[in-house]
Structures are given as structure tokens and as C-alpha cells.
C-alpha atoms as a PDB file:
ATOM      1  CA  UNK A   1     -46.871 -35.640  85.467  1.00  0.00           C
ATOM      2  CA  UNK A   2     -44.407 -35.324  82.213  1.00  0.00           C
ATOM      3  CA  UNK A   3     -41.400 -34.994  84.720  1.00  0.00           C
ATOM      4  CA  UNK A   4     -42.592 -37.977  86.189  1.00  0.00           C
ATOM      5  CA  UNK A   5     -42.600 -40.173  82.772  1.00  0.00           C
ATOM      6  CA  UNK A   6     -39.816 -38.034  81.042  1.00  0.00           C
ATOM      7  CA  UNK A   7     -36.761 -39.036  83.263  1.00  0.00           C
ATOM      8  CA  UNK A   8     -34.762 -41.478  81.375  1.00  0.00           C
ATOM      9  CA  UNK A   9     -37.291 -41.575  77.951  1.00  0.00           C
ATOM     10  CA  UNK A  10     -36.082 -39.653  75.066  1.00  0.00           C
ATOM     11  CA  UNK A  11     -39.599 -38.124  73.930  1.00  0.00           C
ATOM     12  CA  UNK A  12     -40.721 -35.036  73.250  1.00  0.00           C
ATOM     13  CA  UNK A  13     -43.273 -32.870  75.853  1.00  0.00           C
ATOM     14  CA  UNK A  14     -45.660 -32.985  72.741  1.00  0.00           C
ATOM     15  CA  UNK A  15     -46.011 -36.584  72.463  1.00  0.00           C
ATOM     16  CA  UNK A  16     -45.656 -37.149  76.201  1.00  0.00           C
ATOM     17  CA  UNK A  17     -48.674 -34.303  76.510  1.00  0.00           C
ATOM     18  CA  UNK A  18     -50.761 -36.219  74.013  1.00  0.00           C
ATOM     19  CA  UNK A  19     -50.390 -39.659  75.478  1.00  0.00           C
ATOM     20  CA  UNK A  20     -50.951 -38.724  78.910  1.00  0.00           C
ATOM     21  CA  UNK A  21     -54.536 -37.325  77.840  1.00  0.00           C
ATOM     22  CA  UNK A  22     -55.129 -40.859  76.208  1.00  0.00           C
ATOM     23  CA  UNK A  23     -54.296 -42.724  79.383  1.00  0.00           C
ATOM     24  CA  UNK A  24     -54.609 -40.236  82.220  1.00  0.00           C
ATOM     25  CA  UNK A  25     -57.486 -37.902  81.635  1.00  0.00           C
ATOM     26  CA  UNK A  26     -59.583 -38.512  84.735  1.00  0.00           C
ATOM     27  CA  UNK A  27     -59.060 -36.954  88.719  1.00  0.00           C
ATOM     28  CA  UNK A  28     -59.228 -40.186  90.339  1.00  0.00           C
ATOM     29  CA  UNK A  29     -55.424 -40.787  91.672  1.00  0.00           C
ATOM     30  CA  UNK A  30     -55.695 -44.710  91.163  1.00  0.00           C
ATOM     31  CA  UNK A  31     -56.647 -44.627  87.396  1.00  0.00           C
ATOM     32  CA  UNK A  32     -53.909 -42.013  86.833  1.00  0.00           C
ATOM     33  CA  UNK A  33     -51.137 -44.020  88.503  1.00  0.00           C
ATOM     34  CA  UNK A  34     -52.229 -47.232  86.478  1.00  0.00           C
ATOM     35  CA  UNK A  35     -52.290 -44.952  83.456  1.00  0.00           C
ATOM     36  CA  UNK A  36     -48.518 -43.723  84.103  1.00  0.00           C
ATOM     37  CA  UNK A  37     -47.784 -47.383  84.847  1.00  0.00           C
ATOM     38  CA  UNK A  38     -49.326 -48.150  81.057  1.00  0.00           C
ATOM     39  CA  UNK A  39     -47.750 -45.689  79.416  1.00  0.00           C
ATOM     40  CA  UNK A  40     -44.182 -45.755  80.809  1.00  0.00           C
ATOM     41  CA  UNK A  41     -44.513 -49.804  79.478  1.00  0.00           C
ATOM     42  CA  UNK A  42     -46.126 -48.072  75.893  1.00  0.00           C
ATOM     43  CA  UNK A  43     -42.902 -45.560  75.681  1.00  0.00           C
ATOM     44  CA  UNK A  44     -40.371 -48.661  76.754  1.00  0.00           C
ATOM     45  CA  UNK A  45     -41.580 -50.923  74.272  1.00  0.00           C
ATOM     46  CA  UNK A  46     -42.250 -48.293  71.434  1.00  0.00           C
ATOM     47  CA  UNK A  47     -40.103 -45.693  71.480  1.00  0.00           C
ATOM     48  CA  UNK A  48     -36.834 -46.190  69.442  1.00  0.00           C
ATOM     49  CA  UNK A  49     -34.024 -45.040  70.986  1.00  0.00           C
ATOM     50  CA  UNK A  50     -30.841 -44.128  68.777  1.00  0.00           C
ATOM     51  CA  UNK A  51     -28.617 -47.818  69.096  1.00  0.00           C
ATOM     52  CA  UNK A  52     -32.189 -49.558  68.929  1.00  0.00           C
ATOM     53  CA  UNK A  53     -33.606 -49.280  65.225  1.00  0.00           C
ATOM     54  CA  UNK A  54     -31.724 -52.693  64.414  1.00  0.00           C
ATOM     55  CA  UNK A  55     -33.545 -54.378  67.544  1.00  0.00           C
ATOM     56  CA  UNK A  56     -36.858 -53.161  66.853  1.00  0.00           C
ATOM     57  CA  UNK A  57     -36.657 -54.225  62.706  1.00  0.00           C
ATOM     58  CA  UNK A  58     -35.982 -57.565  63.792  1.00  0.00           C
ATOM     59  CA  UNK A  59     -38.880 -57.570  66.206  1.00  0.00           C
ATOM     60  CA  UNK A  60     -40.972 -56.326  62.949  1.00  0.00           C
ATOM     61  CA  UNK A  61     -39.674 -59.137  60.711  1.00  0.00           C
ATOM     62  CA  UNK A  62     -41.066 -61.528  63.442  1.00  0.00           C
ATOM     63  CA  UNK A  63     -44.217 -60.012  64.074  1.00  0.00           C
ATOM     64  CA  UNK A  64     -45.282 -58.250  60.756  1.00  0.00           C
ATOM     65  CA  UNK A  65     -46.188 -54.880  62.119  1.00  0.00           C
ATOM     66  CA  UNK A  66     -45.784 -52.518  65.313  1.00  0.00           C
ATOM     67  CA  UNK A  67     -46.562 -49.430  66.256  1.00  0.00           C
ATOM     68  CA  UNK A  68     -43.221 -46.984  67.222  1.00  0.00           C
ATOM     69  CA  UNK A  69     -42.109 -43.699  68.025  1.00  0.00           C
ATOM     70  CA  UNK A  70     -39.459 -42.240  66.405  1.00  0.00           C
ATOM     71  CA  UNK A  71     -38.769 -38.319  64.951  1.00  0.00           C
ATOM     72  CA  UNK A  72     -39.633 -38.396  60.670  1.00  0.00           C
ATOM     73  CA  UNK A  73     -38.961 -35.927  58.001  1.00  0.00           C
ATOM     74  CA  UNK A  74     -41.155 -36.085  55.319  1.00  0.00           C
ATOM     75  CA  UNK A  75     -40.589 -35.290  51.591  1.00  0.00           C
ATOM     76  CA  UNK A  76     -42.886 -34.552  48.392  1.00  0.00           C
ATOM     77  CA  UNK A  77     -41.682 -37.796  46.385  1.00  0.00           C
ATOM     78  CA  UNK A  78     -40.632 -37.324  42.698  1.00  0.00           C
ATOM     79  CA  UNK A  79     -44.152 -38.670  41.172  1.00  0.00           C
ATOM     80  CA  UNK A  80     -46.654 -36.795  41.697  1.00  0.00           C
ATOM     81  CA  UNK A  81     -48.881 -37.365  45.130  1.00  0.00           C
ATOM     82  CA  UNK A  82     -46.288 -39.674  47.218  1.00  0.00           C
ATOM     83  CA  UNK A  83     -44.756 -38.593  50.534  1.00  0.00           C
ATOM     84  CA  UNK A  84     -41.499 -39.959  51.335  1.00  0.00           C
ATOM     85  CA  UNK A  85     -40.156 -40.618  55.106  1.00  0.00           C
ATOM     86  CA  UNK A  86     -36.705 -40.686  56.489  1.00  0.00           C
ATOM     87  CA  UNK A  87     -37.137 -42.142  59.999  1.00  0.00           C
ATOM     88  CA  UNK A  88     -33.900 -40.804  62.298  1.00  0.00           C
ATOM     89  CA  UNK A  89     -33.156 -43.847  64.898  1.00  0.00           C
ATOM     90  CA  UNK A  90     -35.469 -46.914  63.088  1.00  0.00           C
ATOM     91  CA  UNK A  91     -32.253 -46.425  60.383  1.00  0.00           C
ATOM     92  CA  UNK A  92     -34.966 -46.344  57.470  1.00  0.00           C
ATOM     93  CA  UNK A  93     -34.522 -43.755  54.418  1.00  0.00           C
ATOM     94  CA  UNK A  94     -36.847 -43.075  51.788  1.00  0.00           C
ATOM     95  CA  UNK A  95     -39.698 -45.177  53.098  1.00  0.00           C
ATOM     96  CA  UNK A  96     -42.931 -44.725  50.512  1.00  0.00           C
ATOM     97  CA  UNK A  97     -46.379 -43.269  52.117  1.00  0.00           C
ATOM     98  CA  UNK A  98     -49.107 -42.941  50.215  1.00  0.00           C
ATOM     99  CA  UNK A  99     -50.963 -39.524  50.662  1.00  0.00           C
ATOM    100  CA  UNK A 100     -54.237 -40.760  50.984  1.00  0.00           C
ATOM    101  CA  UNK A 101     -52.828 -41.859  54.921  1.00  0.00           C
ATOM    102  CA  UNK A 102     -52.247 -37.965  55.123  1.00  0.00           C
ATOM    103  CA  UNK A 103     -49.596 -36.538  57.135  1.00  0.00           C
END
């Protein structure tokens, strides 16, 4: 099943593993094919491909908030108890997480 929703998406076996248990955990072959109908939509519309960080922040200045997948790298901050994240293709640097969200 990842072969079948990896061809053409840019997404690690990892996170393709852990949303096809979310969607497609069941051994009835209708319910799995809507499930890899769901989440190829989910990866399209969330997953931020290298040109596409620009399109997606302006779809978050309209809307307020989304959800995306992207690759981080996370840093301990200079004070004390603050993570900071450098998102690769959303084009954000030093974004400010508080540690209480863990990571």
C-alpha cells in the first residue's frame, strides 16, 4: 500500500506508515480504498513540497491555521526551556515552540 500512495508524493515511509494505520487499519477492501482515496487528498493538500512554502503561507494568512507536513530541525533556544524550529520547504527559520507542546 505505501507504493501505491508514494508515487509522485515526496514523504517519507515513516509518515506514510503512520497515516495509513490512521485511515486504513481494517481488512475490508472498500474502507481501505476510501481510506487511500482520503489520504492521498490529506498528503496533496498538506504536504509542502519544496517551490510550495510561499503558497501554503498565504493559504495560512487567510485561514489562521493548518495542519502541514514538512521535514523540521529543532534547536535548544538560547533561554532556558524554548525549542526552536527551522522548517526546510514552509521557508520558516527560527520559529519559537514552547516545550510544554513537547517534541
Amino acid at each position: 500500500m505505501v507504493r501505491k500512495v508514494k508515487v509522485g508524493a515526496n514523504i517519507s515511509v515513516q509518515e506514510l506508515e503512520y497515516l495509513l494505520n490512521k485511515g486504513c487499519a481494517t481488512g475490508d477492501e472498500t474502507s481501505v480504498n476510501a481510506g487511500l482515496i482520503i489520504l492521498n487528498e490529506f498528503v496533496d493538500d498538506h504536504l509542502i513540497h519544496r517551490d510550495g512554502g510561499n503558497k501554503i503561507q498565504s493559504r495560512i494568512k487567510n485561514v489562521g491555521e493548518r495542519k502541514i507536513i514538512d521535514k523540521v530541525w529543532v534547536g535548544l533556544g538560547l533561554p532556558a526551556k524554548t525549542n526552536i524550529i527551522e522548517f526546510t520547504n514552509f521557508a520558516y527559520v527560527y520559529v519559537h515552540f514552547p516545550v510544554q507542546y513537547g517534541i
